[in-house]
N, C-alpha and C. Protein backbone atom coordinates (compact mmCIF):
# COMPACT_ATOMS: atom_id res chain seq x y z
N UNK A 1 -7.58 56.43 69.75
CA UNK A 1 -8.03 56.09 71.08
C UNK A 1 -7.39 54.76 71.49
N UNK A 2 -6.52 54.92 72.87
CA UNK A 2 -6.03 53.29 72.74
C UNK A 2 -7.35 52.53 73.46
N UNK A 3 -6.89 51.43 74.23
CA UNK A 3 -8.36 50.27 74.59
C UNK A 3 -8.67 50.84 75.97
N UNK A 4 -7.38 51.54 76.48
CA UNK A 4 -7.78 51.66 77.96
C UNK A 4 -9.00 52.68 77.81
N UNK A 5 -9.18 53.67 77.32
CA UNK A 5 -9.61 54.65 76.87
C UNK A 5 -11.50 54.39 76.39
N UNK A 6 -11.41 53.61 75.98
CA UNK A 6 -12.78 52.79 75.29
C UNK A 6 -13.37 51.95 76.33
N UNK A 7 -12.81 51.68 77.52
CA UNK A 7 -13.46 50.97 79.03
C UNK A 7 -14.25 51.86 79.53
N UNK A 8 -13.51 53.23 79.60
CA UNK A 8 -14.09 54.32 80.43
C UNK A 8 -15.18 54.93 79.71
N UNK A 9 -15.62 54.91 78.53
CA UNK A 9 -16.63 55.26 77.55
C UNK A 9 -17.96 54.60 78.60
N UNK A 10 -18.99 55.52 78.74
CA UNK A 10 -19.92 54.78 79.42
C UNK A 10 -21.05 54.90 77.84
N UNK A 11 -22.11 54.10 78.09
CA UNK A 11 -23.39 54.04 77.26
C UNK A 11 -24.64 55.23 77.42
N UNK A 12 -24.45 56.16 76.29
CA UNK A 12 -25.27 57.33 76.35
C UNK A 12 -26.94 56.55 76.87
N UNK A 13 -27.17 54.92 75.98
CA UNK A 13 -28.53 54.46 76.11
C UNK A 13 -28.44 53.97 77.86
N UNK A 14 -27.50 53.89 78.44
CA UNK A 14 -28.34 53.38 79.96
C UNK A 14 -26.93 53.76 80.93
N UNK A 15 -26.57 55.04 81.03
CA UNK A 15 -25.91 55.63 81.77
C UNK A 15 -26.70 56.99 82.43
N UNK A 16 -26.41 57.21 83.10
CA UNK A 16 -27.37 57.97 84.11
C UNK A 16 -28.10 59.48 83.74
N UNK A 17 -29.11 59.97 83.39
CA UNK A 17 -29.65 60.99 82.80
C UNK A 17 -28.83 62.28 83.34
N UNK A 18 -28.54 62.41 85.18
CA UNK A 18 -27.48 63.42 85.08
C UNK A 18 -26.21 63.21 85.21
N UNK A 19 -25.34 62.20 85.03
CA UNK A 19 -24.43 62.47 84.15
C UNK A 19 -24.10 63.03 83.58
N UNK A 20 -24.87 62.39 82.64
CA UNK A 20 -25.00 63.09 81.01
C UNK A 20 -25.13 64.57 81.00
N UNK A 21 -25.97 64.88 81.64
CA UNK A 21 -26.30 66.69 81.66
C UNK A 21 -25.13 67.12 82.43
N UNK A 22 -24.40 66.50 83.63
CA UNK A 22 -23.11 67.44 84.28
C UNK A 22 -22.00 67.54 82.97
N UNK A 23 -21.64 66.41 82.00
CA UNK A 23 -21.10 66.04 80.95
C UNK A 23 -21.24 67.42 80.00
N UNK A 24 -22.44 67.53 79.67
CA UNK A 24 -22.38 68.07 78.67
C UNK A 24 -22.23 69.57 79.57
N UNK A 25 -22.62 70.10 80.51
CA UNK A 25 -22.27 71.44 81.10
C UNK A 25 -20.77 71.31 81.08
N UNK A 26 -19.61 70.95 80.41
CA UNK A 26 -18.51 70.88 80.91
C UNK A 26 -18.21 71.60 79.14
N UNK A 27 -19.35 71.76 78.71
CA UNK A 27 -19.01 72.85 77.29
C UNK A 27 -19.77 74.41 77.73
N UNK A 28 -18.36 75.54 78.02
CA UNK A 28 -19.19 76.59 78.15
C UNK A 28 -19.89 77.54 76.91
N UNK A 29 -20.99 78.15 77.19
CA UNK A 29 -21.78 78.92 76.48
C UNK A 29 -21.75 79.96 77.09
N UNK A 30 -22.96 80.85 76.32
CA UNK A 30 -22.84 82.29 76.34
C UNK A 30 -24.01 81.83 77.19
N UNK A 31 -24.60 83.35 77.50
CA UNK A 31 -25.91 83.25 77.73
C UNK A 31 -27.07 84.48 77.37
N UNK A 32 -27.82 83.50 76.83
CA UNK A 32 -28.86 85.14 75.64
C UNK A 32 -30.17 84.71 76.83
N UNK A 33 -30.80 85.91 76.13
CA UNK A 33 -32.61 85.82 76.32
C UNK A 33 -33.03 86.18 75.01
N UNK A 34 -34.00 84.86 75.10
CA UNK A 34 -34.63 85.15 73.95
C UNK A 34 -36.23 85.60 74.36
N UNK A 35 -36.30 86.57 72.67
CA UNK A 35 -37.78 87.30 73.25
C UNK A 35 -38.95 87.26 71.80
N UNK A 36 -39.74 87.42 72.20
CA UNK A 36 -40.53 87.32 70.75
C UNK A 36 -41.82 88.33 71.30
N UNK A 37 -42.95 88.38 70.51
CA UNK A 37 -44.72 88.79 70.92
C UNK A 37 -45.38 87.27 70.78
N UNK A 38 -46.12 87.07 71.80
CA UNK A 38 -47.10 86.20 71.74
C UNK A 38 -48.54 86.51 71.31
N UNK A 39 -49.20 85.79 71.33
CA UNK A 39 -50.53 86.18 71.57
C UNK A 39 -51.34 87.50 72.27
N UNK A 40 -52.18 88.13 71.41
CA UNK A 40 -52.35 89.25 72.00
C UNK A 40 -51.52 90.50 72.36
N UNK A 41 -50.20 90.05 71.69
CA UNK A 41 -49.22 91.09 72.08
C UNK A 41 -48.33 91.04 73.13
N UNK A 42 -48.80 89.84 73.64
CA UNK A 42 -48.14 89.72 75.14
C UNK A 42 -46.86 89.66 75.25
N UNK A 43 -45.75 89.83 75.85
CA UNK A 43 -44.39 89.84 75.18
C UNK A 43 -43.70 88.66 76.18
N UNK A 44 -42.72 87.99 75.26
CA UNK A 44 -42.81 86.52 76.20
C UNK A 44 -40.51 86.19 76.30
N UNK A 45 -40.13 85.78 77.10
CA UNK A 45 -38.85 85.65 77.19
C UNK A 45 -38.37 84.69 78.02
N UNK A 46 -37.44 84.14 77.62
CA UNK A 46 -36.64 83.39 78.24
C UNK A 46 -35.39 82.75 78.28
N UNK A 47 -34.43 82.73 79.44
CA UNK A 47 -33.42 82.52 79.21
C UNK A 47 -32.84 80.88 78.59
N UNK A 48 -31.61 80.99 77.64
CA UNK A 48 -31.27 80.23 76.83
C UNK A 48 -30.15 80.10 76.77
N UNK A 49 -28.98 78.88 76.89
CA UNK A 49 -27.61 78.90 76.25
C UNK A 49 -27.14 77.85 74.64
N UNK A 50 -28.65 77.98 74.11
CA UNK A 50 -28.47 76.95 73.25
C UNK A 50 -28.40 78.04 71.91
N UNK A 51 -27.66 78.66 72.21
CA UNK A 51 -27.95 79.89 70.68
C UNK A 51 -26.52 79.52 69.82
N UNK A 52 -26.44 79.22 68.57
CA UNK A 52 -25.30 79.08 68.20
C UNK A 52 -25.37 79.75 66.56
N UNK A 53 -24.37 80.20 65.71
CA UNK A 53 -24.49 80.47 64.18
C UNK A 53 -24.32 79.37 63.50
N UNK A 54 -25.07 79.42 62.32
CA UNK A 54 -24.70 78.39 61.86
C UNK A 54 -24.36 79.16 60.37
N UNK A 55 -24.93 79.92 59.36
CA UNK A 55 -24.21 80.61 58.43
C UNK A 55 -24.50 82.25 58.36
N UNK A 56 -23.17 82.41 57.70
CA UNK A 56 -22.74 84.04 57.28
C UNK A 56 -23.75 84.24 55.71
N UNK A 57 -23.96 83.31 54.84
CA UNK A 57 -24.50 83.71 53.82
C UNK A 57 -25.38 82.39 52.79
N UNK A 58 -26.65 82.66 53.88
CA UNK A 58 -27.72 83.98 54.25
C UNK A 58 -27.19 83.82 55.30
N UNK A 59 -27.50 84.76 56.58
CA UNK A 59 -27.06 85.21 58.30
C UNK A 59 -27.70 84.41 58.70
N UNK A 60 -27.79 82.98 59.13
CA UNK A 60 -28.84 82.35 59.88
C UNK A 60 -28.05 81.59 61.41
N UNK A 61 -29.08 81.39 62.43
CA UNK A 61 -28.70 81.24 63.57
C UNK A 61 -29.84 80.12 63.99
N UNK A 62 -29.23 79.23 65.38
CA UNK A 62 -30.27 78.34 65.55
C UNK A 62 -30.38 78.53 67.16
N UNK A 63 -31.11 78.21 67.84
CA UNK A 63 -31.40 78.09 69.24
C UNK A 63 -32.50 76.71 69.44
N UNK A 64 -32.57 76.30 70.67
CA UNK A 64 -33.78 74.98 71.06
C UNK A 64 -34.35 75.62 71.89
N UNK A 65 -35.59 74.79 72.48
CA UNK A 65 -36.67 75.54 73.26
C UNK A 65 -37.08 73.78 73.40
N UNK A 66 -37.41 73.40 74.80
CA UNK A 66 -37.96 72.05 75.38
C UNK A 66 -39.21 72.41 74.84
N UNK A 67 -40.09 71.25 74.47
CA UNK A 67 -41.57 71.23 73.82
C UNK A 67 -42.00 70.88 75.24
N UNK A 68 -41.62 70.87 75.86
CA UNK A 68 -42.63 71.25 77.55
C UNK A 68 -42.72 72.79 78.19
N UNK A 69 -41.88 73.53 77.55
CA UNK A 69 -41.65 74.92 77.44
C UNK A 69 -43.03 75.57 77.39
N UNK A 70 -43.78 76.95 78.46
CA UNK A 70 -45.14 77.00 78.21
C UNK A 70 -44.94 78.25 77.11
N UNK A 71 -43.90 79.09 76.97
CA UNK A 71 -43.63 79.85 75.87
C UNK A 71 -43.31 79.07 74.33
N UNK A 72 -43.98 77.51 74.14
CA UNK A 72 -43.66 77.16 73.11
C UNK A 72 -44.54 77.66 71.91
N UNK A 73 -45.60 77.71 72.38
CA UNK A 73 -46.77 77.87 71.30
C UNK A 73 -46.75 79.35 70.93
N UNK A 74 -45.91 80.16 71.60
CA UNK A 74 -45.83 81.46 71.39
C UNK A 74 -44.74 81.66 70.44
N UNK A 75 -43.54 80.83 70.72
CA UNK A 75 -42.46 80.95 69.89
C UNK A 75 -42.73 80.77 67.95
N UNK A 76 -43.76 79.30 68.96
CA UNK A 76 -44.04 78.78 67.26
C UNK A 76 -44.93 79.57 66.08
N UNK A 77 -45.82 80.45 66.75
CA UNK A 77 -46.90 80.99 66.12
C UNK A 77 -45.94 82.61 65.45
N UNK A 78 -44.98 83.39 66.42
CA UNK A 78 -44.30 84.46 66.13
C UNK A 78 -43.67 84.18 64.65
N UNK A 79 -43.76 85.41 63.94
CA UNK A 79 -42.90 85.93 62.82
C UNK A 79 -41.39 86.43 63.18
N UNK A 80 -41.11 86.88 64.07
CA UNK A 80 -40.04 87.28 64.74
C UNK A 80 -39.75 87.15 65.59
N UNK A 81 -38.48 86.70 66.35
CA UNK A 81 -37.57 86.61 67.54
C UNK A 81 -36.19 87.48 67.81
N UNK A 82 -35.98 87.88 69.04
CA UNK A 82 -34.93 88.16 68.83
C UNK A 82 -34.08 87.54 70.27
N UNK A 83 -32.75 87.66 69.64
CA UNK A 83 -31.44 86.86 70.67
C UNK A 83 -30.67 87.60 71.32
N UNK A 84 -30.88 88.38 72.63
CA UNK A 84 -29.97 89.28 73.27
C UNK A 84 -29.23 88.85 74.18
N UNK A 85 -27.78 88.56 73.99
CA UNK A 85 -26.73 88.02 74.60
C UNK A 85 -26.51 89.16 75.68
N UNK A 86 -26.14 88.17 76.80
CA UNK A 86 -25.92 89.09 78.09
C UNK A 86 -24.16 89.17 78.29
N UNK A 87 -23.97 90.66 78.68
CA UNK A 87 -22.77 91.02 79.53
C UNK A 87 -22.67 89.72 80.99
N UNK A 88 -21.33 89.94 81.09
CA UNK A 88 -20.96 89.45 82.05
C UNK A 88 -21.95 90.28 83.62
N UNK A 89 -22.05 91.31 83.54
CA UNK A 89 -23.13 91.69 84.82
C UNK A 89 -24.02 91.75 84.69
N UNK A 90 -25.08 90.93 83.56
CA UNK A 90 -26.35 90.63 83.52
C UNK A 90 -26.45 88.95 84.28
N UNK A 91 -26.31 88.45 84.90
CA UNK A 91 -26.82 87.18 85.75
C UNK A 91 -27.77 87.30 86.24
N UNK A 92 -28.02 88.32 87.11
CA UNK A 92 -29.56 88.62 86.89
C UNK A 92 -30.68 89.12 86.62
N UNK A 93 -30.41 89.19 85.49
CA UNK A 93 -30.98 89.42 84.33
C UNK A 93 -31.28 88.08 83.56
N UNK A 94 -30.46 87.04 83.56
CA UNK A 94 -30.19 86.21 83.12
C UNK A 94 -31.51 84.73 84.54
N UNK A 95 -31.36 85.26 85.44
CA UNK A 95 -31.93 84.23 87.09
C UNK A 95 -33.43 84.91 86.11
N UNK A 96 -33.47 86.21 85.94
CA UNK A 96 -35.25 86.57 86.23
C UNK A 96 -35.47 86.37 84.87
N UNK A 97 -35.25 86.05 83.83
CA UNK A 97 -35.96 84.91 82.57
C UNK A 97 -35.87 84.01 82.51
N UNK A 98 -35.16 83.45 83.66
CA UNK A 98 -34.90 81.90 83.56
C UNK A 98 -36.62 81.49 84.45
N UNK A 99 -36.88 82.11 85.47
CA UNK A 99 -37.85 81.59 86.60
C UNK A 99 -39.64 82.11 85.60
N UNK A 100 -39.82 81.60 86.42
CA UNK A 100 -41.52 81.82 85.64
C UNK A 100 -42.54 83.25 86.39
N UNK A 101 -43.00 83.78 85.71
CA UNK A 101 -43.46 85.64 86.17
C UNK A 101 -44.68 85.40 85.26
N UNK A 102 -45.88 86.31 85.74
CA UNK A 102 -46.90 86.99 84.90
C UNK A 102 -46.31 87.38 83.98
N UNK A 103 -45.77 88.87 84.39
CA UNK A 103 -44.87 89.30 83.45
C UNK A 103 -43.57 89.53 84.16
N UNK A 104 -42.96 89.01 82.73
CA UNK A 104 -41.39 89.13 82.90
C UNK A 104 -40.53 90.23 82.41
N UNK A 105 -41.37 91.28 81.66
CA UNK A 105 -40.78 92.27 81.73
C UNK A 105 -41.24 93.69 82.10
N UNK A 106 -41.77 93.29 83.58
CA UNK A 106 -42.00 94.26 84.66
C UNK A 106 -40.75 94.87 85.08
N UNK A 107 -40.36 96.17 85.42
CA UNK A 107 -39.56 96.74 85.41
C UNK A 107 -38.06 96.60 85.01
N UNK A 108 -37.89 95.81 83.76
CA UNK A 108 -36.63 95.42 82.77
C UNK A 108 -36.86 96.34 81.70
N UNK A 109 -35.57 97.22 81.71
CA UNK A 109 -35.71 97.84 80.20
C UNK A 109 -35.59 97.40 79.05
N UNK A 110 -36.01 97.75 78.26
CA UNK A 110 -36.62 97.36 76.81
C UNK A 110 -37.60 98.14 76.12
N UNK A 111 -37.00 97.79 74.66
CA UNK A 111 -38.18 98.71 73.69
C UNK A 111 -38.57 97.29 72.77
N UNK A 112 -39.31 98.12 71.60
CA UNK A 112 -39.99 97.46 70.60
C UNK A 112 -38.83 97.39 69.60
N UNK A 113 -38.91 96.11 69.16
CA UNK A 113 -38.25 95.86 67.86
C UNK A 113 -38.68 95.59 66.60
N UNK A 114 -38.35 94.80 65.46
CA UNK A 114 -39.05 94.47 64.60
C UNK A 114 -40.39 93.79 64.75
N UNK A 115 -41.90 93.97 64.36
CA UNK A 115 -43.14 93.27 64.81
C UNK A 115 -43.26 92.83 66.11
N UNK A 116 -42.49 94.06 66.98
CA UNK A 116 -43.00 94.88 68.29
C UNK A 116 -42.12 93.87 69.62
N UNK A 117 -40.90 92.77 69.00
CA UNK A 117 -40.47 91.90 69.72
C UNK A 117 -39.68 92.93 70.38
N UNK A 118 -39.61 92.27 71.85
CA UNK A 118 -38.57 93.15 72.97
C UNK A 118 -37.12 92.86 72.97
N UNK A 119 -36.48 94.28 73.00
CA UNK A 119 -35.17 94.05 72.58
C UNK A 119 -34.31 94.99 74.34
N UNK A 120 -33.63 93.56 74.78
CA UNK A 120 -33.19 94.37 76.14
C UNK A 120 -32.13 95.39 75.90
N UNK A 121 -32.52 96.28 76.62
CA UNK A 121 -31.38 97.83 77.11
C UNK A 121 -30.14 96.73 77.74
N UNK A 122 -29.14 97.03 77.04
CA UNK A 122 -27.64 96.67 78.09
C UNK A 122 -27.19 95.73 77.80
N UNK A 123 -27.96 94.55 76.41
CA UNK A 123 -27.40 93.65 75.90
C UNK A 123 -26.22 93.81 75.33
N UNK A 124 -24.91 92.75 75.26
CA UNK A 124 -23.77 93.01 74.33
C UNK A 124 -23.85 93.19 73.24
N UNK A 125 -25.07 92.15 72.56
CA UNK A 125 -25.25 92.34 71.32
C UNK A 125 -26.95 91.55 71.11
N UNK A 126 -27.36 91.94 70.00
CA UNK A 126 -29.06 91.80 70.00
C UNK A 126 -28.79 91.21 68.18
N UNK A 127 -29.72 90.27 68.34
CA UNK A 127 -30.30 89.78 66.78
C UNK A 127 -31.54 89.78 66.53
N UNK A 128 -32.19 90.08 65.65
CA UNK A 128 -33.60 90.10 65.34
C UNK A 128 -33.73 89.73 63.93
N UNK A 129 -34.22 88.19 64.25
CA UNK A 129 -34.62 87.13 63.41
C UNK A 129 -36.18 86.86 62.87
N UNK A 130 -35.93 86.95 61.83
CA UNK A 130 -37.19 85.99 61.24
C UNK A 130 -37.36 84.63 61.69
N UNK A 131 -38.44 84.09 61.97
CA UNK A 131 -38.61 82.62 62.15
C UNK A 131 -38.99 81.66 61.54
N UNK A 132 -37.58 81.26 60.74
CA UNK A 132 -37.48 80.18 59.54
C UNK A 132 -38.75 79.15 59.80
N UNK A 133 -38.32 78.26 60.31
CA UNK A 133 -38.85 77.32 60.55
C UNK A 133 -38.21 76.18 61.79
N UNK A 134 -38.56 75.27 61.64
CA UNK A 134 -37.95 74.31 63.27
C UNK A 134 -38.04 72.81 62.64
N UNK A 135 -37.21 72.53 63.61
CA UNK A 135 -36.75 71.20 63.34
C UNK A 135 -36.89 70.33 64.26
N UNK A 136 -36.84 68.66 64.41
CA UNK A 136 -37.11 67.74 65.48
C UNK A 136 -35.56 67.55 65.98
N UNK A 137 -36.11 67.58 67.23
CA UNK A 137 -34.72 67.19 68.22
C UNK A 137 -34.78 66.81 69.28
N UNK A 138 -35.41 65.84 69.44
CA UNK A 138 -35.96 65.21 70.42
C UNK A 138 -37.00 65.41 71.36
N UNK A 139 -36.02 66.08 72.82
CA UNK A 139 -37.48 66.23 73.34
C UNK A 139 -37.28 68.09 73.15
N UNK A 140 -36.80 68.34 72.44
CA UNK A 140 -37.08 69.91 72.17
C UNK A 140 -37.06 69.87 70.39
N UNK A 141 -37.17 71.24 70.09
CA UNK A 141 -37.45 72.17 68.78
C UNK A 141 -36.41 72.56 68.51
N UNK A 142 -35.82 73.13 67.36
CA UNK A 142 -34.35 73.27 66.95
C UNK A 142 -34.96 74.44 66.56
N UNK A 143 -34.92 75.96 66.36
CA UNK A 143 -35.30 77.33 65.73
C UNK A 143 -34.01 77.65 64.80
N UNK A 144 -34.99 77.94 63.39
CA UNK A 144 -34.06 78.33 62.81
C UNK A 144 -34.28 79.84 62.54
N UNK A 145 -34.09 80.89 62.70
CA UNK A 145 -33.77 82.38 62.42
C UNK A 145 -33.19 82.90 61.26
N UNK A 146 -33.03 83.69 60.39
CA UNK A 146 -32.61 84.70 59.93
C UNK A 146 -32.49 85.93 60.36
N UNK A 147 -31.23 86.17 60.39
CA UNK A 147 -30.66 87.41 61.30
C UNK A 147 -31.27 89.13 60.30
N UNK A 148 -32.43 89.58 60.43
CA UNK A 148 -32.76 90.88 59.43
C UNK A 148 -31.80 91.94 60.19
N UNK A 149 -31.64 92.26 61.52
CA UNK A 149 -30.54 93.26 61.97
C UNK A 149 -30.16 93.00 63.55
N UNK A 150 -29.00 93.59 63.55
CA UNK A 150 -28.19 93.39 65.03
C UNK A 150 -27.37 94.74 65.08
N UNK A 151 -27.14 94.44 66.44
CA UNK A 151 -26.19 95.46 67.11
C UNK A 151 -25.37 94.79 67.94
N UNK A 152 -24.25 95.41 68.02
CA UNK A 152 -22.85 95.22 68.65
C UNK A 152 -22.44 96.21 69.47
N UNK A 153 -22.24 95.76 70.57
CA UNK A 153 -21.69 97.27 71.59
C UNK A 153 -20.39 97.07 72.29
N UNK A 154 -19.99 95.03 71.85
CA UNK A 154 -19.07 95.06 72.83
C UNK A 154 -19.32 94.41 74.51
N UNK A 155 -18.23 94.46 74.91
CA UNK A 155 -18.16 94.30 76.54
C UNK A 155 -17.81 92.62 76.43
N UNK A 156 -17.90 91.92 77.84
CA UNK A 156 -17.53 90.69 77.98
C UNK A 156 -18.42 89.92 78.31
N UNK A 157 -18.83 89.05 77.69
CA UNK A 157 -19.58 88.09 78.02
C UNK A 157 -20.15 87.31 79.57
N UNK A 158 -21.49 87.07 79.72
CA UNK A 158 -22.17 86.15 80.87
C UNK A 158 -21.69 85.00 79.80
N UNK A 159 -20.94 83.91 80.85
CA UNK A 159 -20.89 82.74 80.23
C UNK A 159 -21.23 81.59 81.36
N UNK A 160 -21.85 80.37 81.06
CA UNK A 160 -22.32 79.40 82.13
C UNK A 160 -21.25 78.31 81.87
N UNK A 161 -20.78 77.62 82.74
CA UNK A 161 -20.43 76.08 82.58
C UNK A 161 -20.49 75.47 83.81
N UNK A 162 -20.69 74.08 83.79
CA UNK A 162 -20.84 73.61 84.76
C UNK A 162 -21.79 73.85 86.17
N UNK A 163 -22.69 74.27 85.71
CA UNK A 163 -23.71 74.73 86.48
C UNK A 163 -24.13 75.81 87.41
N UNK A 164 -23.32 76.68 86.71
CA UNK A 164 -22.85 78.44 87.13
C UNK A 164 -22.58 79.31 86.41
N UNK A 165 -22.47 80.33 87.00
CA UNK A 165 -22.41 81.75 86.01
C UNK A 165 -20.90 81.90 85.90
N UNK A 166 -20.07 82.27 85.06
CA UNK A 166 -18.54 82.44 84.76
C UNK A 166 -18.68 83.63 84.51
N UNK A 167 -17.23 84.22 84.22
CA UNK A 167 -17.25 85.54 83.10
C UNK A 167 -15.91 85.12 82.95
N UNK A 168 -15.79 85.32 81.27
CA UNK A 168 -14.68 85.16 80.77
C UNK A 168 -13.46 85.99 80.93
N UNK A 169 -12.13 85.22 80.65
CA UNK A 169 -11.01 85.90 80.77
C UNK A 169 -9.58 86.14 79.55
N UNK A 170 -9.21 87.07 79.27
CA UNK A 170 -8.36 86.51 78.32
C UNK A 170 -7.09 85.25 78.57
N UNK A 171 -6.72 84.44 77.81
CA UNK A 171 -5.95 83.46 78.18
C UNK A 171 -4.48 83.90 78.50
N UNK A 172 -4.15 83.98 79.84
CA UNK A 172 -2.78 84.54 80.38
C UNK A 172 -1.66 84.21 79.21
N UNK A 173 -1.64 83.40 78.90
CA UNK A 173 -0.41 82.77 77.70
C UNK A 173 -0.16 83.56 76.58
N UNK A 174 -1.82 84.49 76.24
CA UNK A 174 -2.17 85.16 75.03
C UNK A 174 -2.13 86.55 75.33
N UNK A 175 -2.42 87.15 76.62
CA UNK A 175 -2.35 88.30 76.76
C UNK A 175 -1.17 89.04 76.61
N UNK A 176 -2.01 90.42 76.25
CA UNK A 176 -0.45 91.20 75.98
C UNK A 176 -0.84 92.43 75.46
């Protein structure tokens, strides 16, 4: 890094809260819904781009959830979750778990998965995790998962950056 370079560095401790958040939207993600059973059976979801792998052996995966989140106590109490990454023409699919509903999966297809968690019709691909345990991360929860089974179907990714819905492309340079 030369010096000019180290001026323009601003201070994560007292530089502006959105900043920081336009900053970090400038890394694109996928975009899943995550789903679990709550209480009573109730079936609870919401959209997420914080899903990432972290190992092949054992299969484990992590996602966050804000501890102001009102699906937290549901997440935390579940034996199982699962992570259904959306196609590029799920966005909204992606708008109606993001917003808050009685129920949110009033006329969205879906069945039962492992310990009855909802697994969406039309996902690219679906994981259904055990729920390791969680970790501190500030003002959210870190989830750790074990992947017990998935499916793969393919297609192209819903991806967000910068404060919108994308869909990916292959890189012109690479295509062929």
């Amino acid at each position: 890094m030369t010096d000019t370079s180290l001026h323009q560095l601003v201070s994560a401790a007292s530089g502006d809260p959105r900043a920081l958040r336009n900053l970090l939207g400038q890394f694109a993600t996928g975009v899943t819904v995550i789903t679990t059973v709550g209480a009573a059976g109730r079936k609870v979801g919401m959209t997420a781009n914080s899903f990432s792998s972290v190992s092949l052996d054992p299969p484990l995966i992590l996602w966050s959830l804000a501890r102001t989140a009102p699906s937290l106590a549901d997440f935390l109490g579940a034996s199982h979750f699962a992570i259904n990454v959306l196609g590029q023409d799920q966005h909204g699919l992606s708008g109606h778990f993001a917003r808050p509903a009685e129920d949110k999966f009033a006329g969205i297809e879906h069945h039962s998965g492992t310990a009855g968690v909802p697994l969406l019709e039309g996902a690219i691909a679906t994981l259904v995790c055990r729920n390791l345990t969680q970790y501190e991360g500030g003002d959210h929860l870190i989830f750790l998962g074990q992947i017990e089974h998935y499916r793969h179907s393919g297609g192209e990714p819903l991806v967000f950056h910068a404060g919108q819905y994308r869909v990916a492309a292959a890189h012109p340079a690479l295509a062929g």
